[in-house]
N, C-alpha and C. Protein backbone atom coordinates (compact mmCIF):
# COMPACT_ATOMS: atom_id res chain seq x y z
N UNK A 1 -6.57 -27.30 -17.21
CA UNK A 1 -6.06 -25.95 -17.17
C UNK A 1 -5.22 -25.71 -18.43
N UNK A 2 -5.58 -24.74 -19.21
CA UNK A 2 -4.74 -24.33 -20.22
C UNK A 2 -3.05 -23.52 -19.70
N UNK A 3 -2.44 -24.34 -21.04
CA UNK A 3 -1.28 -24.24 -20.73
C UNK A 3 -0.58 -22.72 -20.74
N UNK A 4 0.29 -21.98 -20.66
CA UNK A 4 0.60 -20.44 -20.81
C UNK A 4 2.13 -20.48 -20.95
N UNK A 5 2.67 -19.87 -21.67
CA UNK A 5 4.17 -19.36 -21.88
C UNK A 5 4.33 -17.69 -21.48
N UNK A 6 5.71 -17.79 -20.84
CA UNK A 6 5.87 -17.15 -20.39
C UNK A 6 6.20 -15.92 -21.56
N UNK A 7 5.95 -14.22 -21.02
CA UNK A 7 5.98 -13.22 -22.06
C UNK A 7 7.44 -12.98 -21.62
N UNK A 8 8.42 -12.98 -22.75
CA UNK A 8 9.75 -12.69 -23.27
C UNK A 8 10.36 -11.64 -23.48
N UNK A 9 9.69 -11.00 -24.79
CA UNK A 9 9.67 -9.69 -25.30
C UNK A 9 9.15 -8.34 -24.49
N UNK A 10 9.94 -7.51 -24.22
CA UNK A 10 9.71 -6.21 -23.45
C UNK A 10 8.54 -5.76 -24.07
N UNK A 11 8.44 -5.40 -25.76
CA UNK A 11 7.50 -4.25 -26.10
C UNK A 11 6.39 -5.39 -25.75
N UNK A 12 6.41 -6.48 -25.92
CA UNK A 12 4.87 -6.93 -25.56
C UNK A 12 4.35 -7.10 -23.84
N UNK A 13 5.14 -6.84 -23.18
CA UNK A 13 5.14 -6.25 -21.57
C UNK A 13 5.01 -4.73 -21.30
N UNK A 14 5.37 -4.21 -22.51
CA UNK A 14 4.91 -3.11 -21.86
C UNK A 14 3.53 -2.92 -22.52
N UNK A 15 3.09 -3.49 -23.82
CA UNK A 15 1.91 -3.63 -24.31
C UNK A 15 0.76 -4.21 -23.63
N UNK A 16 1.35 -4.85 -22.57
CA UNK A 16 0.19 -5.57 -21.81
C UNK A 16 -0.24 -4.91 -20.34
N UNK A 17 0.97 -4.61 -20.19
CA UNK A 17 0.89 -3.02 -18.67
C UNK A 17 -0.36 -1.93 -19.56
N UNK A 18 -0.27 -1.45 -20.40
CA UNK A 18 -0.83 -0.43 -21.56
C UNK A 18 -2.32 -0.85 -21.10
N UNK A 19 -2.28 -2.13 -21.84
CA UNK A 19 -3.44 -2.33 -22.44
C UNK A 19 -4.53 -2.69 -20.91
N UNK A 20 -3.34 -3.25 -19.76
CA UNK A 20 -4.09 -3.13 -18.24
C UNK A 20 -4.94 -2.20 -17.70
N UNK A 21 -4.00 -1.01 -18.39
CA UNK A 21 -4.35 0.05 -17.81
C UNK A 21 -5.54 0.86 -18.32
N UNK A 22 -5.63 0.73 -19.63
CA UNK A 22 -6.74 1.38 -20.10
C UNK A 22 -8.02 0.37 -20.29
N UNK A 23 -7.63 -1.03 -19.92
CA UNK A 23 -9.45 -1.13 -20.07
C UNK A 23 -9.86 -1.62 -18.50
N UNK A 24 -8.77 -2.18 -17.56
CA UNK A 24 -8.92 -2.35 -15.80
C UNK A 24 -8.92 -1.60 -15.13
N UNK A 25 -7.96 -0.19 -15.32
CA UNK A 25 -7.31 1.14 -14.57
C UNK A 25 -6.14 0.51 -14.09
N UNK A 26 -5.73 1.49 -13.52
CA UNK A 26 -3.84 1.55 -12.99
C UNK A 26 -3.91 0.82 -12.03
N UNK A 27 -4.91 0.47 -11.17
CA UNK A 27 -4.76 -0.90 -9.85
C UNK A 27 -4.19 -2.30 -10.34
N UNK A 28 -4.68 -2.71 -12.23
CA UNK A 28 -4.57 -3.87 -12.28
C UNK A 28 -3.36 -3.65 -13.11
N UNK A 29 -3.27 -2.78 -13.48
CA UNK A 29 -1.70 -2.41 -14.37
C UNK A 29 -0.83 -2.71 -13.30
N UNK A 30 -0.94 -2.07 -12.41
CA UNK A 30 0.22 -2.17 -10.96
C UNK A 30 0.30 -3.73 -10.75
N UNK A 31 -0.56 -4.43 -10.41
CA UNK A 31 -0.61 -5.76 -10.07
C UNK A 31 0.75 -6.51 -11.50
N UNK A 32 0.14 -5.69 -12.17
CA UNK A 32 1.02 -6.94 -13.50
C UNK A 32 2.73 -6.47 -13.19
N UNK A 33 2.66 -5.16 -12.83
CA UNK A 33 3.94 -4.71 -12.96
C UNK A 33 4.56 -5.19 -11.60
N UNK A 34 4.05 -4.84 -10.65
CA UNK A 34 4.63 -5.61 -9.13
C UNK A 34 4.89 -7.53 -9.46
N UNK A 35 4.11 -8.05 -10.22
CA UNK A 35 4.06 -9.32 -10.72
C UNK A 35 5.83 -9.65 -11.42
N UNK A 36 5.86 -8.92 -12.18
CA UNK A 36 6.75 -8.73 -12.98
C UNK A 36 8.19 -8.52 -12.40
N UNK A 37 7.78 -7.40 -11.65
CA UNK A 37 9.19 -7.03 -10.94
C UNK A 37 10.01 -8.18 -9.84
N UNK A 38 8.63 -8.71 -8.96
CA UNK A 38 9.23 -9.50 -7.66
C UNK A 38 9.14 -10.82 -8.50
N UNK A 39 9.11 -11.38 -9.23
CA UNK A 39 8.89 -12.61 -10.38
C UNK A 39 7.61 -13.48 -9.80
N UNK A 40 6.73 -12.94 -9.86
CA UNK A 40 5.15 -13.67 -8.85
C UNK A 40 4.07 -13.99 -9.62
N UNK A 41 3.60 -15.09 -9.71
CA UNK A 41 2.34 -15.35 -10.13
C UNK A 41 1.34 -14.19 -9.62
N UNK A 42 0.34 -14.32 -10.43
CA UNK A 42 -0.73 -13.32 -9.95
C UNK A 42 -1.91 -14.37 -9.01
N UNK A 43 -1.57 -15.76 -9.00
CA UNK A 43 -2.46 -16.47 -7.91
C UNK A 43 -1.25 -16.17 -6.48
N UNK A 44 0.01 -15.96 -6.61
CA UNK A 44 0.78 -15.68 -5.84
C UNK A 44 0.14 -14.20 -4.95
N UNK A 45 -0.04 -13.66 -5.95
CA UNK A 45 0.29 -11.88 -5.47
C UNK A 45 -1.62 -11.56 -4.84
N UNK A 46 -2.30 -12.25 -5.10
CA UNK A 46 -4.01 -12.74 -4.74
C UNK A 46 -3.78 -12.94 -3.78
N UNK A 47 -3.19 -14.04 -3.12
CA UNK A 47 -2.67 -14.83 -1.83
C UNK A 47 -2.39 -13.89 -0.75
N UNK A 48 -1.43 -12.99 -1.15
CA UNK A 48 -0.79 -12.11 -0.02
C UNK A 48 -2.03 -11.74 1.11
N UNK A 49 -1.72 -12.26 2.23
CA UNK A 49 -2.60 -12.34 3.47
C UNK A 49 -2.03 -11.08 4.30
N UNK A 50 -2.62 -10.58 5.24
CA UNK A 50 -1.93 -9.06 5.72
C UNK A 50 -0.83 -9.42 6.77
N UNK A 51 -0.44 -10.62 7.11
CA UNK A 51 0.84 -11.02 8.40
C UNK A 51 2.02 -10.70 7.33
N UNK A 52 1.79 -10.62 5.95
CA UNK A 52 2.71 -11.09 4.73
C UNK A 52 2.86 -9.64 4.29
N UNK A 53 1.78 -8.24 4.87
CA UNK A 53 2.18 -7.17 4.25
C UNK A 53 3.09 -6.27 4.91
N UNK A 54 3.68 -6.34 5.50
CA UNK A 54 5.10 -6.00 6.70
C UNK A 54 6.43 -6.15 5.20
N UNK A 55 6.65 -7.67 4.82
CA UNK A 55 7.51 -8.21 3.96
C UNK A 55 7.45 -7.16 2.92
N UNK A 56 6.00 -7.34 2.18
CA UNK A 56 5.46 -6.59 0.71
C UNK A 56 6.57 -5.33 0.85
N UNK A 57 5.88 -4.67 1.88
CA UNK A 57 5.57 -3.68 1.99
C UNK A 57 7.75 -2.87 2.15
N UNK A 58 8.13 -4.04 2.74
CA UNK A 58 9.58 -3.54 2.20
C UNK A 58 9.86 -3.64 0.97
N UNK A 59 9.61 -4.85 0.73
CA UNK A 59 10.25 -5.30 -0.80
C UNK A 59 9.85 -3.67 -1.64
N UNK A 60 8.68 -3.70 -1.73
CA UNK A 60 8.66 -2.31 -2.24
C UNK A 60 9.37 -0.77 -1.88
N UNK A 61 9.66 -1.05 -1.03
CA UNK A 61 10.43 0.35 0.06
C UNK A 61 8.95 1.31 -0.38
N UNK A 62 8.13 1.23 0.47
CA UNK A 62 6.78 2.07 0.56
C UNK A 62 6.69 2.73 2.13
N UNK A 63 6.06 3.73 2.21
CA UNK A 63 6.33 4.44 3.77
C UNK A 63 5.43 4.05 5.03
N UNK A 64 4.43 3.36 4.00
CA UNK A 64 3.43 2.98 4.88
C UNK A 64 2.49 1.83 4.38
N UNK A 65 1.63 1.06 5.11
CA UNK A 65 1.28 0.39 5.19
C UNK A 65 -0.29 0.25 3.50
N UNK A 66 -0.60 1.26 4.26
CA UNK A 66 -2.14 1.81 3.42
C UNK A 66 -1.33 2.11 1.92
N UNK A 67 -0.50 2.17 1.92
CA UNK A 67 0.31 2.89 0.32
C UNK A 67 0.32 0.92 -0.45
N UNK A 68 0.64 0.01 0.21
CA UNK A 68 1.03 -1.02 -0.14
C UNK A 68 -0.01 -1.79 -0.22
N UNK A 69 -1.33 -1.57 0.46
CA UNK A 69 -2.09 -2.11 0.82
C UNK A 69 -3.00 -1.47 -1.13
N UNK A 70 -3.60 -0.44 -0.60
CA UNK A 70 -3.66 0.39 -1.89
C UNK A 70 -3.45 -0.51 -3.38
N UNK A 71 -1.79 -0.63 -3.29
CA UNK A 71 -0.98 -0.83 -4.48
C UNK A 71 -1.33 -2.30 -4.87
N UNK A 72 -1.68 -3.02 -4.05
CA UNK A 72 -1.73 -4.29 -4.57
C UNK A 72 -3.54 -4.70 -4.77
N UNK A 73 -4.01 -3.65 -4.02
CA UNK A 73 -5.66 -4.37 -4.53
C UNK A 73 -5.95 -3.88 -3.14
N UNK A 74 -6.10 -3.93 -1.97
CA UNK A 74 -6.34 -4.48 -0.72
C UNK A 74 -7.71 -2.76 -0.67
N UNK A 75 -9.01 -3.19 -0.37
CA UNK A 75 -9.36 -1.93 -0.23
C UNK A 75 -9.84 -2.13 1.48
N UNK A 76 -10.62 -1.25 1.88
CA UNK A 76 -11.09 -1.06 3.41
C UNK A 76 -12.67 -2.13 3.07
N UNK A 77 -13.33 -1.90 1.75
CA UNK A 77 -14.24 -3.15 2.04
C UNK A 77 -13.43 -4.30 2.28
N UNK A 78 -12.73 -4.52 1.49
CA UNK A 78 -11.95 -6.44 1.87
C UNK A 78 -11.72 -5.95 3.54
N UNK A 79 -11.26 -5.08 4.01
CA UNK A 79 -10.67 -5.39 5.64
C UNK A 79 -11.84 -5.82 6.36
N UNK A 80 -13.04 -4.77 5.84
CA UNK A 80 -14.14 -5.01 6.79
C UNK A 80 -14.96 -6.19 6.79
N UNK A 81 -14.67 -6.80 5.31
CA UNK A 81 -15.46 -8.00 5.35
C UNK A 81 -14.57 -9.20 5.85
N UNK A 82 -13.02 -9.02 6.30
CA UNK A 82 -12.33 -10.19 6.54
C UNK A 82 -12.72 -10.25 8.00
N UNK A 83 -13.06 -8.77 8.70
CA UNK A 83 -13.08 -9.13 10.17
C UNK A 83 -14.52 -9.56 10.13
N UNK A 84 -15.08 -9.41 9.91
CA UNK A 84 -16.94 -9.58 9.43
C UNK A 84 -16.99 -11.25 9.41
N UNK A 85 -15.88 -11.85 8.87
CA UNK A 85 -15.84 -13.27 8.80
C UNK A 85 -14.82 -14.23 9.87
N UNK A 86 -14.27 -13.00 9.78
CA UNK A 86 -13.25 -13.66 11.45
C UNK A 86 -14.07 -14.55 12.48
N UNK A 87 -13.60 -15.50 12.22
CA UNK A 87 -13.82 -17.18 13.48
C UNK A 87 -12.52 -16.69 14.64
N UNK A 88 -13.42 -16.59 15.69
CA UNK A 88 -12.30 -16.26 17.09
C UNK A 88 -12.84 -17.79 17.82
């Protein structure tokens, strides 16, 4: 695994939010910036399982569930395919 240092400098954080945004869109810009803010790996912020979006979903002070869900990636295909794979 290649090694990585951590980004320091603001203008090159906000250069990298920028540059998220215009070639991923604003879903993956958000990811870097929620990354940023709560201090989280992005294999961290991948992870977030939905028992864990109650927590998110304060940390952010968001009104609802679908707003947080939204914000971090989570669409209605991933829901449908998690129950689709659900072992009962």
């Amino acid at each position: 695994m290649a090694e990585v240092q951590a980004v320091k400098d603001l203008d090159t954080v906000k250069l990298i939010s920028y540059l998220l945004k215009r070639t991923y869109g604003q879903q993956i810009a958000d990811v870097w910036d929620v990354g940023l803010n709560l201090a989280l790996r992005i294999s961290d912020l991948l992870s977030i399982k939905f028992e864990n979006i109650a927590r998110v979903m304060k940390m952010l002070r968001h009104s609802s569930e679908a707003v947080t869900l939204r914000y971090i990636g989570i669409t209605q295909e991933d829901v449908d395919r998690d129950f689709a794979e659900l072992e009962l």
